[in-house]
PDB file of N, CA and C in Angstrom:
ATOM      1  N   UNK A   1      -3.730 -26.191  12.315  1.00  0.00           N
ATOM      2  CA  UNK A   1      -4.532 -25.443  11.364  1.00  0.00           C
ATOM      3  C   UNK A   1      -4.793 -24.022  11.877  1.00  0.00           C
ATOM      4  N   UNK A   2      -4.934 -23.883  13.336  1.00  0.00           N
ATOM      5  CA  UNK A   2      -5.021 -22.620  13.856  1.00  0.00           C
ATOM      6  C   UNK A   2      -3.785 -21.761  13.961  1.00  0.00           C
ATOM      7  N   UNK A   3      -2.620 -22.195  13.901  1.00  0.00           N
ATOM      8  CA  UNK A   3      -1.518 -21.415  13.483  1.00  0.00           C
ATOM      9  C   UNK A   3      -1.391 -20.805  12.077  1.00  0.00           C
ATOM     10  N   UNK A   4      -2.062 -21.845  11.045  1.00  0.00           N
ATOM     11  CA  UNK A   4      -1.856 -21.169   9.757  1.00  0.00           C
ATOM     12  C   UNK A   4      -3.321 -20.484   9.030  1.00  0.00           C
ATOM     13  N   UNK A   5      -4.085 -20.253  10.524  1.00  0.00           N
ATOM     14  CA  UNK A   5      -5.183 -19.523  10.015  1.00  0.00           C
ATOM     15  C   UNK A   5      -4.644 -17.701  10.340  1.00  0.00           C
ATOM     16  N   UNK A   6      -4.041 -18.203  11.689  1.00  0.00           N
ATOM     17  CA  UNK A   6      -3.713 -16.776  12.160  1.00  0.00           C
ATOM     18  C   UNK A   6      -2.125 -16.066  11.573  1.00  0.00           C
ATOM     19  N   UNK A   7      -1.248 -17.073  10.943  1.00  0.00           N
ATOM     20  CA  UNK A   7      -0.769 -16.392  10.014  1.00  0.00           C
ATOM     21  C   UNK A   7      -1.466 -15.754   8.959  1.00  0.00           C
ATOM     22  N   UNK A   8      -2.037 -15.878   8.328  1.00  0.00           N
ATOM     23  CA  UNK A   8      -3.017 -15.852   7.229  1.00  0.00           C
ATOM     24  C   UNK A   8      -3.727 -14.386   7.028  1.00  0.00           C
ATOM     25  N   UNK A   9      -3.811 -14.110   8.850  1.00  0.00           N
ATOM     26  CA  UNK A   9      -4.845 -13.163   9.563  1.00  0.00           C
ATOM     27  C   UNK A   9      -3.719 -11.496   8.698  1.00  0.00           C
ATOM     28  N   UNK A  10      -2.269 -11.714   8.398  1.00  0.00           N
ATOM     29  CA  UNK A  10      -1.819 -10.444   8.886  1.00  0.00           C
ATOM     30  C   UNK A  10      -2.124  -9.802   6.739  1.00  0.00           C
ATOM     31  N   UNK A  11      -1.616 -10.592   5.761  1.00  0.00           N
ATOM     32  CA  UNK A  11      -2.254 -10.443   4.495  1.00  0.00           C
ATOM     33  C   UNK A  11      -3.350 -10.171   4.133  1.00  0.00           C
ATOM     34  N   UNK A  12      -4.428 -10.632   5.130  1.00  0.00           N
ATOM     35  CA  UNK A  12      -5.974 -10.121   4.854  1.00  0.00           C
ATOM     36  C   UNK A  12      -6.408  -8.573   5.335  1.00  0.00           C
ATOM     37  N   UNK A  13      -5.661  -8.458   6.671  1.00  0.00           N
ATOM     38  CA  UNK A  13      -6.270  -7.372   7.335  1.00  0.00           C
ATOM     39  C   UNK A  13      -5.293  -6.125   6.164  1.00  0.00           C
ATOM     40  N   UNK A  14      -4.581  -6.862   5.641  1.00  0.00           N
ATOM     41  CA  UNK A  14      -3.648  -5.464   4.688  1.00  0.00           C
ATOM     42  C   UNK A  14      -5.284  -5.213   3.869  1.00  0.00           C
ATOM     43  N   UNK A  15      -5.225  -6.234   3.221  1.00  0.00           N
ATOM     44  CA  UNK A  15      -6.397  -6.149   1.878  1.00  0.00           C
ATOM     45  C   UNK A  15      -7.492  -5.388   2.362  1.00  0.00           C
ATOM     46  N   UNK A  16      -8.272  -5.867   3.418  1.00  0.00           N
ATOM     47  CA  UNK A  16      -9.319  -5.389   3.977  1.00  0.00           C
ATOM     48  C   UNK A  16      -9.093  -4.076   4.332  1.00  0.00           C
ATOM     49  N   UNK A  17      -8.121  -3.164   4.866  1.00  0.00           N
ATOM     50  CA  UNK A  17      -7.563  -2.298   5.084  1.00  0.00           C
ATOM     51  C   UNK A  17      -7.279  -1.100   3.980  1.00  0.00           C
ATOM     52  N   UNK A  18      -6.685  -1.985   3.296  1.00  0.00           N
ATOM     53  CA  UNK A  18      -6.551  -0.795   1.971  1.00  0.00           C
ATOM     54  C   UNK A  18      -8.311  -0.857   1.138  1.00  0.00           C
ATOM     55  N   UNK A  19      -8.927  -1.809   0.814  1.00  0.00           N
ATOM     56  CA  UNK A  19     -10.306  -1.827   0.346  1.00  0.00           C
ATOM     57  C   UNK A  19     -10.908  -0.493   1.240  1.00  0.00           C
ATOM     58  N   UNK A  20     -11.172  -1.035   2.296  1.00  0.00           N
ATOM     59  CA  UNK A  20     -11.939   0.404   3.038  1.00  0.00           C
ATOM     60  C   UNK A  20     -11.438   1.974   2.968  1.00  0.00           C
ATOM     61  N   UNK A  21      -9.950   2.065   2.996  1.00  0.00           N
ATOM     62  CA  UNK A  21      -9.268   3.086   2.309  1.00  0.00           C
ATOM     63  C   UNK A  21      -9.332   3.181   0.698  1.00  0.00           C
ATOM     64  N   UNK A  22     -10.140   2.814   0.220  1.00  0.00           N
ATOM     65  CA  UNK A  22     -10.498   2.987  -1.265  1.00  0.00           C
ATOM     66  C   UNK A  22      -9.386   3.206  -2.086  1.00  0.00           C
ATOM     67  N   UNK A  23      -8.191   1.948  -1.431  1.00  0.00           N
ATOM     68  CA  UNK A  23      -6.841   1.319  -2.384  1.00  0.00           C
ATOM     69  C   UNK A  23      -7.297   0.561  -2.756  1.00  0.00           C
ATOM     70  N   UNK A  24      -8.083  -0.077  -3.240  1.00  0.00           N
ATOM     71  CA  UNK A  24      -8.022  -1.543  -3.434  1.00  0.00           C
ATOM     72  C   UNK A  24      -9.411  -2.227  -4.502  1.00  0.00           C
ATOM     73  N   UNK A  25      -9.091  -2.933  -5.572  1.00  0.00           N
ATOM     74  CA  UNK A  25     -10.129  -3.475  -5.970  1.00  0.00           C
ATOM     75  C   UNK A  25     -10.972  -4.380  -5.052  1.00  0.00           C
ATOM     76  N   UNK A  26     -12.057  -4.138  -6.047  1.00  0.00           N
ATOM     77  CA  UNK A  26     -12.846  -5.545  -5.147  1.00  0.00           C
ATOM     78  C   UNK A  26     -12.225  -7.026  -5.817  1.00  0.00           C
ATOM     79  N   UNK A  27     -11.955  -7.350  -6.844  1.00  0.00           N
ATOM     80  CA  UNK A  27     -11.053  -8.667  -7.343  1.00  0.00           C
ATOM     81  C   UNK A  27     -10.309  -9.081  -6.333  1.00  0.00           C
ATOM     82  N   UNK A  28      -9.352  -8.407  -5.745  1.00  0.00           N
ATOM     83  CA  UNK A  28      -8.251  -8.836  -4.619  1.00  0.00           C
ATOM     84  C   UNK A  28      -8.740  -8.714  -3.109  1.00  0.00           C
ATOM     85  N   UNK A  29     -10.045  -8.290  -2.633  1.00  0.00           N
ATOM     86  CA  UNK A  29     -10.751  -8.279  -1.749  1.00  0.00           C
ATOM     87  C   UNK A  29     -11.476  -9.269  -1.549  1.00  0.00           C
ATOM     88  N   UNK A  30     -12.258  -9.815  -3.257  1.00  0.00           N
ATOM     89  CA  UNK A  30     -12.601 -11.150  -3.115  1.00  0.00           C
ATOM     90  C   UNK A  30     -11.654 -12.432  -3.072  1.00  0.00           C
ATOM     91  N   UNK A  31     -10.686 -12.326  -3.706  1.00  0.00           N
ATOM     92  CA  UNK A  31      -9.378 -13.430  -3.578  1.00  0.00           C
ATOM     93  C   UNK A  31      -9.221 -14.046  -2.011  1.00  0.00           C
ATOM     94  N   UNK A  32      -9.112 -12.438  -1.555  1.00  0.00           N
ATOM     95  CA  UNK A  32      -8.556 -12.611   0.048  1.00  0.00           C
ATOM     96  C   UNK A  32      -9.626 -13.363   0.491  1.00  0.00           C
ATOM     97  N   UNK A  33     -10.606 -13.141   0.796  1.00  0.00           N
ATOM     98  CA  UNK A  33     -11.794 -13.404   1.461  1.00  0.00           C
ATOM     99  C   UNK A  33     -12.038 -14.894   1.016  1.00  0.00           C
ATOM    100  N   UNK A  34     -11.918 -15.502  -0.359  1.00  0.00           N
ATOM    101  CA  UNK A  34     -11.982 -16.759  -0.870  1.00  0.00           C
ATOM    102  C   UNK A  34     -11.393 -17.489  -0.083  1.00  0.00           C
ATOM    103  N   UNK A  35      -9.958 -17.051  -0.082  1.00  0.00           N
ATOM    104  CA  UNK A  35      -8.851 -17.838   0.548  1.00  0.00           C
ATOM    105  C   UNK A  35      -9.153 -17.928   1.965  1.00  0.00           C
ATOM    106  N   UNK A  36      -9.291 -17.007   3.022  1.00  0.00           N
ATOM    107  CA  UNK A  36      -9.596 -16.871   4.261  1.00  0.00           C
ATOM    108  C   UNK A  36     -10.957 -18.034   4.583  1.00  0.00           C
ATOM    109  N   UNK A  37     -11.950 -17.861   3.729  1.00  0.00           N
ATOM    110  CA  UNK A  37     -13.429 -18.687   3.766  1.00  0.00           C
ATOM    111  C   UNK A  37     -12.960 -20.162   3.659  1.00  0.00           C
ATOM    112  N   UNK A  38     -11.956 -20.657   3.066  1.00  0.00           N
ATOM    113  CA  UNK A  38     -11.539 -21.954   2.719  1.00  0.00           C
ATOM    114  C   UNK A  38     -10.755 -22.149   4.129  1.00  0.00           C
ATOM    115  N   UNK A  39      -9.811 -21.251   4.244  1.00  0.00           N
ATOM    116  CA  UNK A  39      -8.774 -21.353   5.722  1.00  0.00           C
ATOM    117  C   UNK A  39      -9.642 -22.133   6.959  1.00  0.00           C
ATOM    118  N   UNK A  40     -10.656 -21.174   6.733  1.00  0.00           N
ATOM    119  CA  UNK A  40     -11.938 -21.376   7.968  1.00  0.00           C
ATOM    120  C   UNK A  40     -12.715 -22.818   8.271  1.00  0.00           C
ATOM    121  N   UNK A  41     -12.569 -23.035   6.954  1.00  0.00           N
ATOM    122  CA  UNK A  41     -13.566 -24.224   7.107  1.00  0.00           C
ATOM    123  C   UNK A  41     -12.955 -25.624   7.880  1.00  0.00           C
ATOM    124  N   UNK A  42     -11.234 -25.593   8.273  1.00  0.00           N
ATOM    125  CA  UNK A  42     -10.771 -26.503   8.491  1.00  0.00           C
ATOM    126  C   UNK A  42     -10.259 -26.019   9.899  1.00  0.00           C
ATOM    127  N   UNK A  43     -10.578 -24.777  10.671  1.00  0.00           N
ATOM    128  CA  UNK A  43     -10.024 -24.242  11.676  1.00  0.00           C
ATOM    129  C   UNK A  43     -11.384 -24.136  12.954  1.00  0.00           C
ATOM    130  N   UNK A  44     -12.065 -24.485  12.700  1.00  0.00           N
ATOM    131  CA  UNK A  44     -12.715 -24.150  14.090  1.00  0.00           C
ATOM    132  C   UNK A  44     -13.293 -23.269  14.140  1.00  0.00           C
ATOM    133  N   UNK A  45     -13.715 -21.933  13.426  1.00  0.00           N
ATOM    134  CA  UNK A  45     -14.021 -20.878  13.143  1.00  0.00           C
ATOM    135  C   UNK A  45     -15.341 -20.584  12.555  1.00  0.00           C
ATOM    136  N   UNK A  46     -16.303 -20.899  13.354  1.00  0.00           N
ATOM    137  CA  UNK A  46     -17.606 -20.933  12.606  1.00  0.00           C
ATOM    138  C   UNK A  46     -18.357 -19.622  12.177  1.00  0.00           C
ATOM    139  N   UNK A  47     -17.952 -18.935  13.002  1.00  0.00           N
ATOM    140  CA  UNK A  47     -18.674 -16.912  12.740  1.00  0.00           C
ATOM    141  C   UNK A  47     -18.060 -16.435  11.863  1.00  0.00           C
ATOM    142  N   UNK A  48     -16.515 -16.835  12.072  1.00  0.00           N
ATOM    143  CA  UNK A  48     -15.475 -15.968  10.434  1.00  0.00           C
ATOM    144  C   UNK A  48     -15.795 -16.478   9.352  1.00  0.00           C
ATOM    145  N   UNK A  49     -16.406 -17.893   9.353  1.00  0.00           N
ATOM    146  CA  UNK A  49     -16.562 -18.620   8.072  1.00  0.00           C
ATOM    147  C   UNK A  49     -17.690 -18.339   7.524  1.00  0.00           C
ATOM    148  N   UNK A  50     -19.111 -18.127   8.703  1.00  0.00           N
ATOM    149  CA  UNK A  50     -19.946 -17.310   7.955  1.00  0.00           C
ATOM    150  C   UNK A  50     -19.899 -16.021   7.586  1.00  0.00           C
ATOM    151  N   UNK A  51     -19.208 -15.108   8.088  1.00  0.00           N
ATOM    152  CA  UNK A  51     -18.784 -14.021   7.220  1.00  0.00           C
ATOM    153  C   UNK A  51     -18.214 -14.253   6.407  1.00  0.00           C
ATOM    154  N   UNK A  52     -17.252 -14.879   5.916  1.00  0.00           N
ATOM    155  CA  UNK A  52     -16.469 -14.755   4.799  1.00  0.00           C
ATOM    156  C   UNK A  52     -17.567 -15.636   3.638  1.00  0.00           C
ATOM    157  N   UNK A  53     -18.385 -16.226   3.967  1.00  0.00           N
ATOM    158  CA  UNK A  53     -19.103 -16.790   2.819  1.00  0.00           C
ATOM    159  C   UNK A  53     -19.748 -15.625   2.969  1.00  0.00           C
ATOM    160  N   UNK A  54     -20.400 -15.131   3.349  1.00  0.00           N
ATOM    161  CA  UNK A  54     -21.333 -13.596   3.294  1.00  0.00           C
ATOM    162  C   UNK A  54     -20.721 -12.407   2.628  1.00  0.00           C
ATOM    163  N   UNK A  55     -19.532 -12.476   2.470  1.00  0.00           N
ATOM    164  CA  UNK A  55     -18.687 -11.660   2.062  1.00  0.00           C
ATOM    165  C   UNK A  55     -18.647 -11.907   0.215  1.00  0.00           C
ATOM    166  N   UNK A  56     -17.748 -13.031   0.660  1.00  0.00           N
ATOM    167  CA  UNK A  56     -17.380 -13.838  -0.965  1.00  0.00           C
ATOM    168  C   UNK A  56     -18.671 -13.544  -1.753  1.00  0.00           C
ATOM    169  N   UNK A  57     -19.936 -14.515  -1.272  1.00  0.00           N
ATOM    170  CA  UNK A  57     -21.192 -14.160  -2.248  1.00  0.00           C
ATOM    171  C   UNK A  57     -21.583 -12.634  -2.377  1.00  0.00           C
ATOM    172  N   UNK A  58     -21.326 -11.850  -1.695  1.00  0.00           N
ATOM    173  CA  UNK A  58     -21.942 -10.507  -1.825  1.00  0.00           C
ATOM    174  C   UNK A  58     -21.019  -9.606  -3.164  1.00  0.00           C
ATOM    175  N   UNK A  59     -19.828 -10.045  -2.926  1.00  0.00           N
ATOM    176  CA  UNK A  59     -18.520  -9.273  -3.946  1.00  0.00           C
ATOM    177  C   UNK A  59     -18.767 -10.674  -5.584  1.00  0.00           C
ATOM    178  N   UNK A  60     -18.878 -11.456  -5.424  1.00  0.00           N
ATOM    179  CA  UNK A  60     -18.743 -12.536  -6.411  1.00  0.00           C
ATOM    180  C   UNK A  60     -20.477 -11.859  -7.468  1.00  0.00           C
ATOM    181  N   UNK A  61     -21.546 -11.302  -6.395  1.00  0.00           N
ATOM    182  CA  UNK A  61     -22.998 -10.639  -7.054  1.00  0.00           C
ATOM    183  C   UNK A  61     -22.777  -9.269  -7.826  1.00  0.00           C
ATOM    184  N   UNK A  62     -21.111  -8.517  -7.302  1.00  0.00           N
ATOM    185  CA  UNK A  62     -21.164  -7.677  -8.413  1.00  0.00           C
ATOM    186  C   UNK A  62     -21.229  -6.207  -7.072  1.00  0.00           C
ATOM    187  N   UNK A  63     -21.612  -6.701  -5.719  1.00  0.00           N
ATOM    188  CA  UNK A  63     -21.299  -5.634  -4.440  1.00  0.00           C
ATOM    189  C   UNK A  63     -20.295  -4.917  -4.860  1.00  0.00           C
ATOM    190  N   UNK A  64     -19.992  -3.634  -4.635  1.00  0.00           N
ATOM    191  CA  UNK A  64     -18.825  -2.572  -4.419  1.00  0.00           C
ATOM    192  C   UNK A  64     -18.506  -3.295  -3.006  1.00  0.00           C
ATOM    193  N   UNK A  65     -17.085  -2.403  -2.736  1.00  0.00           N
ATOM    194  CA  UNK A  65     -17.016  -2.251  -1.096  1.00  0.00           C
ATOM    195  C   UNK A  65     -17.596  -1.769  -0.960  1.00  0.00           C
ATOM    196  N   UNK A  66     -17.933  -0.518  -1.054  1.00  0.00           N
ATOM    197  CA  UNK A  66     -18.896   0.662  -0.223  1.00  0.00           C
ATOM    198  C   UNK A  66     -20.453  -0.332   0.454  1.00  0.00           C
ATOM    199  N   UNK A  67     -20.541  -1.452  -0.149  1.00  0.00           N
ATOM    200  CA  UNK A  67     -22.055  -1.899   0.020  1.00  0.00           C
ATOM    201  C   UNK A  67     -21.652  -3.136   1.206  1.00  0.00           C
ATOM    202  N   UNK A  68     -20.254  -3.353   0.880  1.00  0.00           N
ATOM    203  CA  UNK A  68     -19.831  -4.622   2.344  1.00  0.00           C
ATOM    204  C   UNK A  68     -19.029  -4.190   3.577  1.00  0.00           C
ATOM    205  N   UNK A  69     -19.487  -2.384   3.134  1.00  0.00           N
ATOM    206  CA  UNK A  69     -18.258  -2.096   4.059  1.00  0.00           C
ATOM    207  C   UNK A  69     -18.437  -2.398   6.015  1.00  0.00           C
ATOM    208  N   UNK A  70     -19.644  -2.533   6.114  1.00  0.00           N
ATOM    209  CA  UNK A  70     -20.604  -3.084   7.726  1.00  0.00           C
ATOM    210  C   UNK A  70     -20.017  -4.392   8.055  1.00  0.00           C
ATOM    211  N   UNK A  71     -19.766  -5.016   6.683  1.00  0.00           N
ATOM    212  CA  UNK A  71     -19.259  -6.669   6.767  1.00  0.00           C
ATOM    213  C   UNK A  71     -18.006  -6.653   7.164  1.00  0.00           C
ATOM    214  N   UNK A  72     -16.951  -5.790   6.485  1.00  0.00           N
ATOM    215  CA  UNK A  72     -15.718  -5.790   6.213  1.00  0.00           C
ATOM    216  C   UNK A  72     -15.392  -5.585   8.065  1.00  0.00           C
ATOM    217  N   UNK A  73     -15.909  -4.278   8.564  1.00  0.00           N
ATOM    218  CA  UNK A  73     -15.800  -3.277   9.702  1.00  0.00           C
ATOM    219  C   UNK A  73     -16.089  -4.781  10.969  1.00  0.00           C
ATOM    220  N   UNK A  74     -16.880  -6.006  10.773  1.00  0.00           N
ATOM    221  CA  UNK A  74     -17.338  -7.003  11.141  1.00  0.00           C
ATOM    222  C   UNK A  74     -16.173  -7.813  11.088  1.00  0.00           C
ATOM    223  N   UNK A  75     -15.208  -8.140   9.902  1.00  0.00           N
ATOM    224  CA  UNK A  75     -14.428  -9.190   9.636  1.00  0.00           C
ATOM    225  C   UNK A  75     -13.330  -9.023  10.711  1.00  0.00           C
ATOM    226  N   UNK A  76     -13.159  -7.809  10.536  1.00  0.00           N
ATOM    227  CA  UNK A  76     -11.753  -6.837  11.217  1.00  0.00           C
ATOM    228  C   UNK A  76     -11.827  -7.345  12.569  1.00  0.00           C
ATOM    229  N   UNK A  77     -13.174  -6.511  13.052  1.00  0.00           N
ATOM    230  CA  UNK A  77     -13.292  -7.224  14.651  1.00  0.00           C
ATOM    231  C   UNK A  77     -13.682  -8.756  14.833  1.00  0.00           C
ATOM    232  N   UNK A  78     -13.760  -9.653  14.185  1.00  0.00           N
ATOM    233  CA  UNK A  78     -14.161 -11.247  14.715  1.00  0.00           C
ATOM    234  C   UNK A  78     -12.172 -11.525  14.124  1.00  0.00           C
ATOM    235  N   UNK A  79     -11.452 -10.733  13.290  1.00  0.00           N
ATOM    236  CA  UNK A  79     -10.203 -11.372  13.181  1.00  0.00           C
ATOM    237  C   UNK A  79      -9.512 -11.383  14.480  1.00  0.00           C
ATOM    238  N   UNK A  80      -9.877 -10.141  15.140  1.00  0.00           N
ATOM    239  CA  UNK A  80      -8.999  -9.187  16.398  1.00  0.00           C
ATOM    240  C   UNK A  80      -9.841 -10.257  17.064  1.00  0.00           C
ATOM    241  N   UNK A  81     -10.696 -10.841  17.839  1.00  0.00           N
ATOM    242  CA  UNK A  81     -11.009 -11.417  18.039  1.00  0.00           C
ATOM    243  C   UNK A  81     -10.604 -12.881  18.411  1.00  0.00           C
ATOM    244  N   UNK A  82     -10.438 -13.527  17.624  1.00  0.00           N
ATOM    245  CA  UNK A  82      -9.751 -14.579  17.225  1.00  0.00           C
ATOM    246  C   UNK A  82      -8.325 -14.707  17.315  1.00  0.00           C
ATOM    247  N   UNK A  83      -7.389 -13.659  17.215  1.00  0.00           N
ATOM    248  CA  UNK A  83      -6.628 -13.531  17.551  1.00  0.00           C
ATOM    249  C   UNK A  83      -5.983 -13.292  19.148  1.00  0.00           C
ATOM    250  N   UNK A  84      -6.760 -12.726  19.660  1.00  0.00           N
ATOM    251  CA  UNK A  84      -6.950 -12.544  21.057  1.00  0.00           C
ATOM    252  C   UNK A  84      -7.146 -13.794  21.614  1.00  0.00           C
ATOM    253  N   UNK A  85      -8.363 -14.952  21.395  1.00  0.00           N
ATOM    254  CA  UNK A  85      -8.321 -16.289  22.235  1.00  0.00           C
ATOM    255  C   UNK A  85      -7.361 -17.202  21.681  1.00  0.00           C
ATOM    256  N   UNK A  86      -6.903 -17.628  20.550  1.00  0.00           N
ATOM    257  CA  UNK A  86      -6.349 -18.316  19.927  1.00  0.00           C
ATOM    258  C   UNK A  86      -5.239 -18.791  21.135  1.00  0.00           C
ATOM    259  N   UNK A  87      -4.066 -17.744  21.429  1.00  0.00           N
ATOM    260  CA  UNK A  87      -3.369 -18.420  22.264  1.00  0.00           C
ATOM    261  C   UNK A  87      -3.559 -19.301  23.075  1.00  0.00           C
ATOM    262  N   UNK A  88      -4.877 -18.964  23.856  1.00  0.00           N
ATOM    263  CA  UNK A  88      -4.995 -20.112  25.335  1.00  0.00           C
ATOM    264  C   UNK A  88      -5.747 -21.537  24.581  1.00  0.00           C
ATOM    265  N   UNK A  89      -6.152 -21.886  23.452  1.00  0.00           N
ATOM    266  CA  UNK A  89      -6.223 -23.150  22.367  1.00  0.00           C
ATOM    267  C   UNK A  89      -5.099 -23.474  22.093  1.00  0.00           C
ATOM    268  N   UNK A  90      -4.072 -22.698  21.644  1.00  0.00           N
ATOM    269  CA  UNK A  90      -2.689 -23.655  21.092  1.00  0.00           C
ATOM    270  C   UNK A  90      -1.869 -23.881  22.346  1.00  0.00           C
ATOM    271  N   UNK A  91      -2.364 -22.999  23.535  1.00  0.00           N
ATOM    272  CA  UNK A  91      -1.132 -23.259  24.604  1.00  0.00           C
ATOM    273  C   UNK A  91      -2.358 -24.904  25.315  1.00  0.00           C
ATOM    274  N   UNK A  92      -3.243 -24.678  25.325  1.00  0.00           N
ATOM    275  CA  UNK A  92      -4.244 -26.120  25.235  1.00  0.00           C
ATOM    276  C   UNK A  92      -3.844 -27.176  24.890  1.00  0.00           C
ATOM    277  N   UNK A  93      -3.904 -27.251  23.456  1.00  0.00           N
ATOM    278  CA  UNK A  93      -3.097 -28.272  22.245  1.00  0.00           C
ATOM    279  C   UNK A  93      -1.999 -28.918  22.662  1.00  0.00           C
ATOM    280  N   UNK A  94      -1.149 -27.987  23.068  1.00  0.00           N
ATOM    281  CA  UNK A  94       0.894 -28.255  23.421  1.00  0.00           C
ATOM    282  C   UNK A  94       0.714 -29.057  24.588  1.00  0.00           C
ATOM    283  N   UNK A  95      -0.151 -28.191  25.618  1.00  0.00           N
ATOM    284  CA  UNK A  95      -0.291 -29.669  26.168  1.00  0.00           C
ATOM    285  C   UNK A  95      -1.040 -31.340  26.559  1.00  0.00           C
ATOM    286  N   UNK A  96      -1.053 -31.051  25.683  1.00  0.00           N
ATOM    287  CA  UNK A  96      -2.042 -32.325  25.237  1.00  0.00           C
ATOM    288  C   UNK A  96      -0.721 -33.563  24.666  1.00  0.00           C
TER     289      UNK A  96
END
């Protein structure tokens, strides 16, 4: 599940990326974030998952980016994050 969270990781950070560059609706900002919040819930990921529910409800109330953009600037670094330990868990796993 942690392999196909961190695939997952490289489609979001586009979205999140262009949103803060003021490409991007909030509709497809919330999609991403839906999808990512669901990813989470089956990965081990308890801080991304409360952001991304913090996220989802804030954009689903009618939020601009401009008003999640502290959240977004948050998501970015707990993804980089996560991405960074992940390896020494799956190299864990393999040997198991």
């Amino acid at each position: 599940m942690l392999e196909m969270l961190l695939a997952s990781f490289t489609s979001v950070k586009k979205v999140v990326a262009s949103a803060l560059a003021g490409e991007s609706e909030t509709d497809s900002l919330w999609q991403a974030i839906h999808k990512l919040h669901g990813s989470c819930a089956y990965s081990g990921v308890p801080q991304l998952k409360s952001l991304c529910h913090e996220l989802e409800t804030q954009l689903k109330a009618g939020a601009d980016i401009a008003a999640v953009e502290p959240e977004l600037l948050e998501l970015q670094d707990e993804i980089a994050h996560i991405e960074q330990l992940a390896p020494q868990y799956l190299d864990n796993a393999q040997g198991c």
